[in-house]
Protein backbone atom coordinates (compact mmCIF):
# COMPACT_ATOMS: atom_id res chain seq x y z
CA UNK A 1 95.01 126.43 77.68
CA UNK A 2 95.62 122.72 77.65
CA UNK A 3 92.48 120.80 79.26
CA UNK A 4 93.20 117.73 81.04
CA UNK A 5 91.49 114.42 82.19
CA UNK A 6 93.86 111.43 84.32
CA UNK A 7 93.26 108.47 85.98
CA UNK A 8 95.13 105.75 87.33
CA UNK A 9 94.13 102.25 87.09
CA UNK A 10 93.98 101.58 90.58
CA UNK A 11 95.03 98.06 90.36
CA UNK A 12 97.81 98.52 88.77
CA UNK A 13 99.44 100.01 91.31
CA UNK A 14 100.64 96.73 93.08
CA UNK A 15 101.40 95.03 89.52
CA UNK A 16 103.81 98.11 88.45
CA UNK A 17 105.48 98.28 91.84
CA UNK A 18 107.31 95.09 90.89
CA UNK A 19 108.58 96.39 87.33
CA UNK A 20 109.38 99.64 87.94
CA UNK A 21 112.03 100.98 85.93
CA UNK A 22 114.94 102.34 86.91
CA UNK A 23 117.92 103.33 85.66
CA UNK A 24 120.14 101.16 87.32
CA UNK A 25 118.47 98.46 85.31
CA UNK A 26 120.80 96.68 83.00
CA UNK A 27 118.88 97.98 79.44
CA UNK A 28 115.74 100.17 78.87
CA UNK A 29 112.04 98.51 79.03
CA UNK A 30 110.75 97.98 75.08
CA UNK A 31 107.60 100.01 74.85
CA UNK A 32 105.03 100.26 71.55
CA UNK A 33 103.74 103.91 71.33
CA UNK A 34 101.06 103.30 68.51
CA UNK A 35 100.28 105.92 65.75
CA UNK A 36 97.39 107.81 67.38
CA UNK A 37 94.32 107.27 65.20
CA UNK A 38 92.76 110.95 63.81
CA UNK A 39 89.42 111.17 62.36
CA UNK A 40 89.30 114.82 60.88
CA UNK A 41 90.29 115.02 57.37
CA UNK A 42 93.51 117.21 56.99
CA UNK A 43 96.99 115.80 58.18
CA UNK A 44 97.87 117.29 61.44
CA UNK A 45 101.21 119.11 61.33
CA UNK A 46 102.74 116.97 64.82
CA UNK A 47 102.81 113.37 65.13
CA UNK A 48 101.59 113.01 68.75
CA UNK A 49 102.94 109.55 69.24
CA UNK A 50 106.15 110.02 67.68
CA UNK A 51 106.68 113.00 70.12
CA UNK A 52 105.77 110.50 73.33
CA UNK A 53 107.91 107.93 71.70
CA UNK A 54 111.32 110.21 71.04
CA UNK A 55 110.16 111.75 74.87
CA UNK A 56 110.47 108.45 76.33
CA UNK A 57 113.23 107.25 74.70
CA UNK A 58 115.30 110.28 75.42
CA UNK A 59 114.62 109.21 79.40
CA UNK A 60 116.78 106.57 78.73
CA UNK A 61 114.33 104.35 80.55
CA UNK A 62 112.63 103.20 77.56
CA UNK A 63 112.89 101.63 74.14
CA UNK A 64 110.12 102.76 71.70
CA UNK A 65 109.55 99.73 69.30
CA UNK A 66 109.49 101.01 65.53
CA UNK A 67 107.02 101.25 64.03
CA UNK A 68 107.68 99.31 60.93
CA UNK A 69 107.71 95.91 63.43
CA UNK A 70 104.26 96.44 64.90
CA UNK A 71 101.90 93.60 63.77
CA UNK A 72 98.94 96.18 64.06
CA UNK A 73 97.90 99.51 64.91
CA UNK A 74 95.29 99.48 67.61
CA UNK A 75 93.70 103.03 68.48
CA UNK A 76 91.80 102.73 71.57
CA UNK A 77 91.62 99.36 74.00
CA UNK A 78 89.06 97.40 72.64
CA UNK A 79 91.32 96.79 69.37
CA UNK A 80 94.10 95.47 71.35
CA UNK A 81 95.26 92.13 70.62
CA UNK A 82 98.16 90.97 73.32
CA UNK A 83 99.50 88.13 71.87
CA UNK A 84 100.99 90.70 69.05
CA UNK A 85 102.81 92.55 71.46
CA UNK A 86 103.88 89.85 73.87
CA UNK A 87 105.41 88.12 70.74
CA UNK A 88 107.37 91.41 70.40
CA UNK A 89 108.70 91.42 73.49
CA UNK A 90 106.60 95.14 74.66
CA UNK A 91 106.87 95.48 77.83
CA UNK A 92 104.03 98.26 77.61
CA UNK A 93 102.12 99.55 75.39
CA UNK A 94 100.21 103.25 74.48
CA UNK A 95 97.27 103.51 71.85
CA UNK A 96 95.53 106.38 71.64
CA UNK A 97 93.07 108.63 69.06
CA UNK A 98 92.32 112.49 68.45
CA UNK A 99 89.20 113.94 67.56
CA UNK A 100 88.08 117.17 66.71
CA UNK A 101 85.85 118.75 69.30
CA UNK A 102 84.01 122.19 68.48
CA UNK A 103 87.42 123.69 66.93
CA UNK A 104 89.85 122.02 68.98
CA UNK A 105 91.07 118.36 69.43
CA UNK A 106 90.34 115.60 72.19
CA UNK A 107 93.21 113.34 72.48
CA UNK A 108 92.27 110.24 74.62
CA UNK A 109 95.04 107.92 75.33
CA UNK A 110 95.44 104.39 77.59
CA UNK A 111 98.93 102.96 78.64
CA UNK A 112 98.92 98.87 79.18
CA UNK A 113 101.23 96.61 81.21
CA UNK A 114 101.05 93.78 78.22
CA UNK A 115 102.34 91.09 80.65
CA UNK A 116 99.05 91.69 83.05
CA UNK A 117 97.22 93.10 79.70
CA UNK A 118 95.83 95.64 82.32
CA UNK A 119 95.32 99.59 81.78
CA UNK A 120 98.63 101.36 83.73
CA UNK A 121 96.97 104.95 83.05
CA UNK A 122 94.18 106.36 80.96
CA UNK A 123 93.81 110.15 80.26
CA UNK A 124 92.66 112.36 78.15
CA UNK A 125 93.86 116.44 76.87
CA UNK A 126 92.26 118.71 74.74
CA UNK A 127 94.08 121.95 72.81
CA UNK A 128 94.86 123.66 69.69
CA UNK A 129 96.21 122.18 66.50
CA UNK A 130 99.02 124.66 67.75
CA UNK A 131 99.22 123.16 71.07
CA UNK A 132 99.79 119.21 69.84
CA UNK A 133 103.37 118.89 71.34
CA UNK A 134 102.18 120.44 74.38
CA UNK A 135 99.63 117.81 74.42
CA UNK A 136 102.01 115.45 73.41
CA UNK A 137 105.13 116.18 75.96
CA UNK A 138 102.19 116.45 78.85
CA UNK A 139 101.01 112.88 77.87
CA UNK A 140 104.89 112.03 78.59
CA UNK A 141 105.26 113.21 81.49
CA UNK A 142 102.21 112.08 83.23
CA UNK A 143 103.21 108.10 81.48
CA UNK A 144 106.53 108.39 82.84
CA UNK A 145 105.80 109.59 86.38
CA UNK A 146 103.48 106.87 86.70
CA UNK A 147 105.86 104.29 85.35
CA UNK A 148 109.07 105.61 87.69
CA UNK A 149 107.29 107.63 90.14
CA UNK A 150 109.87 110.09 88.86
CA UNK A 151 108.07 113.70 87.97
CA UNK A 152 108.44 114.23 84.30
CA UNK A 153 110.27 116.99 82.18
CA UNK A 154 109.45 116.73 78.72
CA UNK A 155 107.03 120.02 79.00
CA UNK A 156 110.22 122.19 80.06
CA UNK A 157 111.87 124.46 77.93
CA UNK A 158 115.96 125.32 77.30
CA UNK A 159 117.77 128.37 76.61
CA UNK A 160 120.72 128.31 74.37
CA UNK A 161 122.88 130.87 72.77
CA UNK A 162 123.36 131.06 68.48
CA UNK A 163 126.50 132.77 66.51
CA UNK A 164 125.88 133.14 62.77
CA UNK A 165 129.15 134.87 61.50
CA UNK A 166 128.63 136.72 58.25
CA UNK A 167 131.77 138.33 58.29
CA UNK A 168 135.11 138.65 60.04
CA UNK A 169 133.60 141.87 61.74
CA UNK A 170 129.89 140.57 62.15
CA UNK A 171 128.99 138.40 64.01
CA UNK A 172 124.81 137.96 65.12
CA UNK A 173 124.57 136.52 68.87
CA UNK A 174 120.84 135.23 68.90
CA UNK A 175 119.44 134.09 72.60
CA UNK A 176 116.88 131.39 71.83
CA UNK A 177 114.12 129.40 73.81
CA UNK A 178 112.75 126.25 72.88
CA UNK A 179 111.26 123.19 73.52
CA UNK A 180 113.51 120.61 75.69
CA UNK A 181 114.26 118.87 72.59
CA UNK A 182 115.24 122.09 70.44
CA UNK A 183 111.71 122.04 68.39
CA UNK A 184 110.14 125.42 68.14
CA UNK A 185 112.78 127.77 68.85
CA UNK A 186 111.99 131.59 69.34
CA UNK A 187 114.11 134.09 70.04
CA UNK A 188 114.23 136.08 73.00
CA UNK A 189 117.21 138.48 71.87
CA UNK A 190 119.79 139.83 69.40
CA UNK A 191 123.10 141.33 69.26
CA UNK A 192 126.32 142.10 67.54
CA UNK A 193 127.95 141.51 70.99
CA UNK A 194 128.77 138.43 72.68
CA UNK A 195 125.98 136.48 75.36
CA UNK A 196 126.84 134.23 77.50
CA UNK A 197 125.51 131.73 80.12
CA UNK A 198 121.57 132.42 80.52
CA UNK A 199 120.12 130.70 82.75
CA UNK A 200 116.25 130.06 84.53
CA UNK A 201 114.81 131.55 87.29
CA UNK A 202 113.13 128.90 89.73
CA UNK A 203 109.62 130.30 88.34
CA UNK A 204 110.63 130.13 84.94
CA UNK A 205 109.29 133.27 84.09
CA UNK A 206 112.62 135.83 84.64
CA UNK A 207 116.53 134.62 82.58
CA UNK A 208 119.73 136.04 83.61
CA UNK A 209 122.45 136.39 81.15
CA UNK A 210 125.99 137.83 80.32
CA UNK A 211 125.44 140.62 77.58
CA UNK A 212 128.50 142.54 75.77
CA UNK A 213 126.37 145.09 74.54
CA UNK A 214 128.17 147.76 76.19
CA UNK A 215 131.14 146.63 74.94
CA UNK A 216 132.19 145.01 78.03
CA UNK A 217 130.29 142.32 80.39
CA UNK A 218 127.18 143.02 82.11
CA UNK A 219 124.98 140.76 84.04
CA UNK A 220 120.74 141.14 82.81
CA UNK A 221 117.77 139.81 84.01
CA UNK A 222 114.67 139.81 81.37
CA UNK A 223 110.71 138.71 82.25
CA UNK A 224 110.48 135.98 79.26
CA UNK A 225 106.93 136.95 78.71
CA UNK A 226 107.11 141.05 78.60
CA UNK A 227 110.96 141.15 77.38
CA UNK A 228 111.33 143.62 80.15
CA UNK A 229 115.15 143.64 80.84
CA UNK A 230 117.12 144.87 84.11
CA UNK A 231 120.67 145.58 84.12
CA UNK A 232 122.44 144.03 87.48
CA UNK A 233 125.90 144.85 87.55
CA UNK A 234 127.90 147.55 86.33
CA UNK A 235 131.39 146.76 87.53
CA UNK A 236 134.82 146.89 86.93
CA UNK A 237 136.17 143.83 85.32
CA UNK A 238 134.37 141.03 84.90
CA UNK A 239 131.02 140.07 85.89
CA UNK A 240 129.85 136.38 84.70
CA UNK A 241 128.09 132.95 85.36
CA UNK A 242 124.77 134.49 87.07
CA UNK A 243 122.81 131.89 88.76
CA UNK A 244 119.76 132.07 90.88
CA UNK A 245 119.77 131.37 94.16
CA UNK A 246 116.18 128.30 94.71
CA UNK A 247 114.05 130.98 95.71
CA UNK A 248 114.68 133.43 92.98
CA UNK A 249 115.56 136.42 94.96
CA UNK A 250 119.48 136.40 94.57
CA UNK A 251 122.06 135.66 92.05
CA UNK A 252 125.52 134.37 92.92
CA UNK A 253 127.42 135.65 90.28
CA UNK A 254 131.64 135.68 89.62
CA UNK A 255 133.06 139.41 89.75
CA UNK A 256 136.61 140.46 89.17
CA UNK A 257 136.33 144.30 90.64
CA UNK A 258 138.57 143.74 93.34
CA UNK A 259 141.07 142.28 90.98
CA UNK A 260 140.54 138.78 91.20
CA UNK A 261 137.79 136.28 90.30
CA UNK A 262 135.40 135.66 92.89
CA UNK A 263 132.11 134.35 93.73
CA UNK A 264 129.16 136.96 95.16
CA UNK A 265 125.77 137.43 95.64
CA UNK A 266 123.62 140.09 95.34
CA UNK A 267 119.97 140.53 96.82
CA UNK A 268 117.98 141.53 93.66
CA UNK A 269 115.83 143.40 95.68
CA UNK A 270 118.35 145.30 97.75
CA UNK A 271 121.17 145.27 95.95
CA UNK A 272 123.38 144.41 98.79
CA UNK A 273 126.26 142.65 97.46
CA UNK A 274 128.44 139.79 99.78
CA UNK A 275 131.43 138.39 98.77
CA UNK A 276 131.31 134.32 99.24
CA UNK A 277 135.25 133.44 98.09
CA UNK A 278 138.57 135.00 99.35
CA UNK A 279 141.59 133.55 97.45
CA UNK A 280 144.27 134.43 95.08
CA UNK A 281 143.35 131.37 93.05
CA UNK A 282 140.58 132.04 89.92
CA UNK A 283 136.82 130.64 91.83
CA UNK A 284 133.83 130.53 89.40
CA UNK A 285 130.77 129.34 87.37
CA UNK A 286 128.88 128.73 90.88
CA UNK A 287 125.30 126.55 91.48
CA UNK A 288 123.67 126.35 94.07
CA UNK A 289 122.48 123.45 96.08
CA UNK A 290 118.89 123.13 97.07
CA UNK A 291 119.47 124.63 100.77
CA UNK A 292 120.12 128.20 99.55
CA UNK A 293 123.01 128.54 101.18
CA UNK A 294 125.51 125.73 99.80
CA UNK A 295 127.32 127.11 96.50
CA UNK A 296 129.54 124.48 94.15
CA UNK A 297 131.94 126.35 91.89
CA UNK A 298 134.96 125.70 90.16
CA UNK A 299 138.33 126.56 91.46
CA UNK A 300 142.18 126.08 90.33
CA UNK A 301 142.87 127.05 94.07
CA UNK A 302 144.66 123.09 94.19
CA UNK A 303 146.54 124.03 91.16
CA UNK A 304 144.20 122.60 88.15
CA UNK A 305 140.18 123.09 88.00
CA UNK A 306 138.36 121.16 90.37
CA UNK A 307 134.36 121.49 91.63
CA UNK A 308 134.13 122.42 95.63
CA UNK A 309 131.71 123.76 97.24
CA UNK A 310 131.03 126.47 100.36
CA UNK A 311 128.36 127.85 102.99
CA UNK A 312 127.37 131.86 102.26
CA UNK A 313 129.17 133.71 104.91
CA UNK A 314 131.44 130.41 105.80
CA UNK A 315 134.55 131.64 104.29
CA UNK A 316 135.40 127.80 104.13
CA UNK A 317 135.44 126.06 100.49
CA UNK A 318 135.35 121.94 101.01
CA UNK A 319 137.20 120.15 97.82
CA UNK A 320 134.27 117.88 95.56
CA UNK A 321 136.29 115.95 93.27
CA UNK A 322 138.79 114.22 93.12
CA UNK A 323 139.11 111.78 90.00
CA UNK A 324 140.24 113.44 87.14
CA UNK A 325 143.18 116.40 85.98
CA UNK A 326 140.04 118.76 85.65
CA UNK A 327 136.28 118.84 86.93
CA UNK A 328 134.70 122.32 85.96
CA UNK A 329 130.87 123.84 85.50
CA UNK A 330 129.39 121.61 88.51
CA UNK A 331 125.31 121.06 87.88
CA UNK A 332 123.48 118.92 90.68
CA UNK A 333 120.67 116.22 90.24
CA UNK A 334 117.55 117.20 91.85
CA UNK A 335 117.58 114.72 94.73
CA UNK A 336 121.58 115.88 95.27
CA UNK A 337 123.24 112.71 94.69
CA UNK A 338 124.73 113.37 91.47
CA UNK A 339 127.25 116.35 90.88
CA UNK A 340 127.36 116.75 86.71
CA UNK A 341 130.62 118.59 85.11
CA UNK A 342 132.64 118.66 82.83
CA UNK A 343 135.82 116.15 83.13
CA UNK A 344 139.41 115.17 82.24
CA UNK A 345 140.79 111.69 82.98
CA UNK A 346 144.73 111.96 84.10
CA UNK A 347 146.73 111.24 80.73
CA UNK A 348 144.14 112.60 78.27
CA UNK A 349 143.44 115.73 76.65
CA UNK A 350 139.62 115.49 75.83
CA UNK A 351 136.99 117.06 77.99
CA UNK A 352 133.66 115.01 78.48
CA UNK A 353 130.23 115.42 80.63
CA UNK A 354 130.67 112.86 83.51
CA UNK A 355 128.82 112.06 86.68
CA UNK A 356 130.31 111.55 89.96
CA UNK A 357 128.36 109.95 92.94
CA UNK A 358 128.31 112.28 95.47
CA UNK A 359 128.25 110.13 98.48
CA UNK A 360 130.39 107.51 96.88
CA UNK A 361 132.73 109.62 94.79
CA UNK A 362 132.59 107.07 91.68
CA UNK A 363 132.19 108.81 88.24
CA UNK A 364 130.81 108.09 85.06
CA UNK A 365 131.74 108.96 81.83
CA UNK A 366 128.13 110.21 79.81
CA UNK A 367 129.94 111.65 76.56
CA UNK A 368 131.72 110.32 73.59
CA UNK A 369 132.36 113.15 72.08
CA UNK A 370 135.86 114.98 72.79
CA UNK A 371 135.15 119.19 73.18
CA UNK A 372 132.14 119.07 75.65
CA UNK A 373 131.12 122.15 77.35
CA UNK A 374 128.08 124.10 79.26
CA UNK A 375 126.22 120.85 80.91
CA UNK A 376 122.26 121.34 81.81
CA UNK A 377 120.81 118.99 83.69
CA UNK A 378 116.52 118.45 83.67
CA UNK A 379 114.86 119.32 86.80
CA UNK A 380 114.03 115.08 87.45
CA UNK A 381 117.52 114.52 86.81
CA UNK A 382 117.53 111.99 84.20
CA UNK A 383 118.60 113.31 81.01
CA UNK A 384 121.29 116.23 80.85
CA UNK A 385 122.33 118.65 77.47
CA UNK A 386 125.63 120.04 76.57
CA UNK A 387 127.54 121.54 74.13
CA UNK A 388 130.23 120.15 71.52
CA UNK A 389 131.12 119.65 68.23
CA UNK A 390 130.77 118.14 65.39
CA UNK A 391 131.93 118.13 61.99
CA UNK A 392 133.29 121.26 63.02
CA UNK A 393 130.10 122.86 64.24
CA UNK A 394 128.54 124.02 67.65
CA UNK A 395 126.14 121.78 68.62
CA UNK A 396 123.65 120.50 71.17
CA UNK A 397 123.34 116.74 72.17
CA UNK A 398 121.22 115.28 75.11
CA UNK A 399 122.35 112.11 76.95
CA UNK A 400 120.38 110.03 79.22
CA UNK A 401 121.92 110.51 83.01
CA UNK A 402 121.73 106.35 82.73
CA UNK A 403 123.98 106.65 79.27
CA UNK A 404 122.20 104.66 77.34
CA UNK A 405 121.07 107.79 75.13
CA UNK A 406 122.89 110.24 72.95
CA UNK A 407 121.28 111.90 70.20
CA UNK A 408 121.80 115.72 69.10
CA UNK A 409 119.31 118.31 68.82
CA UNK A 410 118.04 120.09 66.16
CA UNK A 411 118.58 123.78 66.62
CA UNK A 412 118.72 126.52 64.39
CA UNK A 413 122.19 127.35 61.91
CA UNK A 414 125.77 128.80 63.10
CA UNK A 415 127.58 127.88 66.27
CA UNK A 416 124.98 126.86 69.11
CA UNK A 417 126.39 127.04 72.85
CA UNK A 418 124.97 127.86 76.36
CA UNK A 419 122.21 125.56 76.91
CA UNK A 420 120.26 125.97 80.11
CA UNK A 421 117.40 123.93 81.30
CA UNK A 422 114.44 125.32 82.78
CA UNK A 423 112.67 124.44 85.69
CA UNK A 424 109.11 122.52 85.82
CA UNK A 425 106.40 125.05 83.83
CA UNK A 426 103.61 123.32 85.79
């Protein structure tokens, strides 16, 4: 169990409500995230402050100065010299130390505002040696909430899918979990058989996924903790794209067993089923919005793919998009106002991850790579991971919702797909 210790400066508060950062700020805020200073005397196996450093960065609301330009290396406040930093243009600044503490480690760390030279946010977390990214993502998130007022997501975790082909006829499907940013990867299941789109629970403790175990698809819900697993659906045809309804006790879910591809929902409790979609047209991989009621799916009803969304027991489907030859796999910001897919411009052939303003309709291109697929978005919003290529490889890459990131992820070997992001842990 991670032990933790916050506090605020409290007069900061007016001095940071002037240079918040946001993402529709024209570049990211330059911060210094010193090496924290260790005084135990074997080399820890994480590098806390290059953890906090990549963490911010990926937000695409910061950018971490390297290391090799800092003048000095200050550990804790009183070693702080300004001038150093203003001369390198920091907007802020973290220092911080670890110290061993009856077999586990105290990690103390202060965040300054280098134009006021005040203290933004001083903490402190204790843990394992085990536990330093935990420690290390949690210092993150609590630095950029109070920075953005956003809630951070750097302690969630992803789900992705592996294929390591060893022959023409074998073929290992591997479901993995891991950090957000694809370090410490275990896996969660195995199988010669195909698995397709897991995704979280709202209390991050059940997955649903697409297994072909039995030779043909079959929707599964497993307790990530136990491994208990619970087969949902047993019908005809296909059954695909579970997704949990916001409080967890449904799954909409894309069934074919009355001959065409449809959205439904089944009470995981009762097992009641309810058809949402009625048309000859092919309707699937559905999300829903926050309300528990509003599904977004993707449709060729108007002839190509496009995102729209419907009420439960409406019958009505309302078209979403309308820039674009194709807009599939719709994923919604947390606030609502940003509907994340995968897009087509009119007159080319690659697909991309784009955002469209849902009140405005404006999209933005995120990707530039070409054979994008499978978009997650974090639970604040801000960063989103997908699936594509490269040098003819499955891969994962994260981009900043703001597009000023795009780095991939290491994961482990063969053809990685299927990421999902998990809600907040805490």
């Amino acid at each position: 169990m991670l032990l933790v210790l916050c506090c605020a400066a409290g007069f900061a508060a007016a001095d940071e409500k002037n240079i918040m950062v946001t993402s529709g700020s024209d570049r990211a805020a330059p911060i210094a995230v010193v090496p924290f200073g260790w005084q135990g005397g074997t080399v820890l196996p994480d590098d806390i402050a290059d953890i906090v450093s990549n963490d911010l960065r990926n937000s695409g609301f910061y950018e971490p100065l390297p290391r090799q330009n800092m003048i000095s290396q200050p550990t804790q406040a009183s070693e702080v010299i300004f001038r150093d930093w203003k001369a390198l243009n920091a907007q802020y600044l973290m220092v911080g130390k670890i110290v061993p503490a009856g077999g586990r480690l105290q990690v103390s760390y202060t965040l300054f505002n280098v134009a006021t030279e005040q203290p933004v946010l001083t903490g402190s977390v204790s843990g394992t040696t085990d536990q330093l990214r935990d420690m290390a993502h949690y210092i993150s998130d609590q630095s950029f909430e109070k920075l953005t007022g956003i809630k951070g997501a750097f302690s969630t975790r992803m789900l992705y899918v592996t294929a390591e082909r060893a022959s023409v006829n074998n073929t290992r499907y591997t479901l993995q979990r891991s950090d957000y940013d694809g370090a410490r990867a275990v896996t969660l299941l195995q199988s010669r058989e195909p698995i397709l789109s897991p995704s979280y629970a709202p209390d991050g403790k059940r997955i649903a996924y697409v297994s072909f175990e039995q030779k043909r698809p079959r929707i599964f819900v497993q307790n990530i903790d136990t491994g208990r697993r619970e087969q949902i659906t047993n019908f005809e045809g296909l059954n695909g794209a579970p997704a949990f309804s916001p409080d967890g006790r449904k799954l909409a879910m894309v069934l074919s067993k009355d001959g065409n591809a449809e959205i439904y929902v089944i009470d995981l409790a009762s097992r009641q089923l309810t058809r949402v979609t009625n048309n000859p047209a092919i309707d699937t991989e559905p999300f829903w919005g926050k309300d528990g009621s509003t599904i977004y799916f993707t449709s060729d009803r108007g002839g190509k793919p496009q995102i729209y969304k419907t009420t439960v027991g409406s019958g009505n489907a309302d078209r979403v998009t309308f820039i674009g030859n194709y807009n599939a796999n719709p994923k919604l910001s947390a606030d609502e106002k940003t509907l994340v897919m995968i897009h087509r411009q009119d007159g080319f052939t690659n697909f991309k991850v784009a955002a469209q303003d849902i009140q405005r309709g404006s999209v933005k291109i995120l990707t530039d790579s070409s054979l994008d697929e499978s978009p997650t978005v974090a639970p604040n919003g801000t960063m989103v991971i997908y699936a594509t290529r490269q040098q003819g490889r499955g891969v994962l890459m994260l981009v900043s919702l703001n597009g000023r990131v795009r780095i991939p992820l290491p994961t482990a070997q063969g053809e990685v797909r299927e990421p999902s992001w998990s809600p907040y842990l805490n």
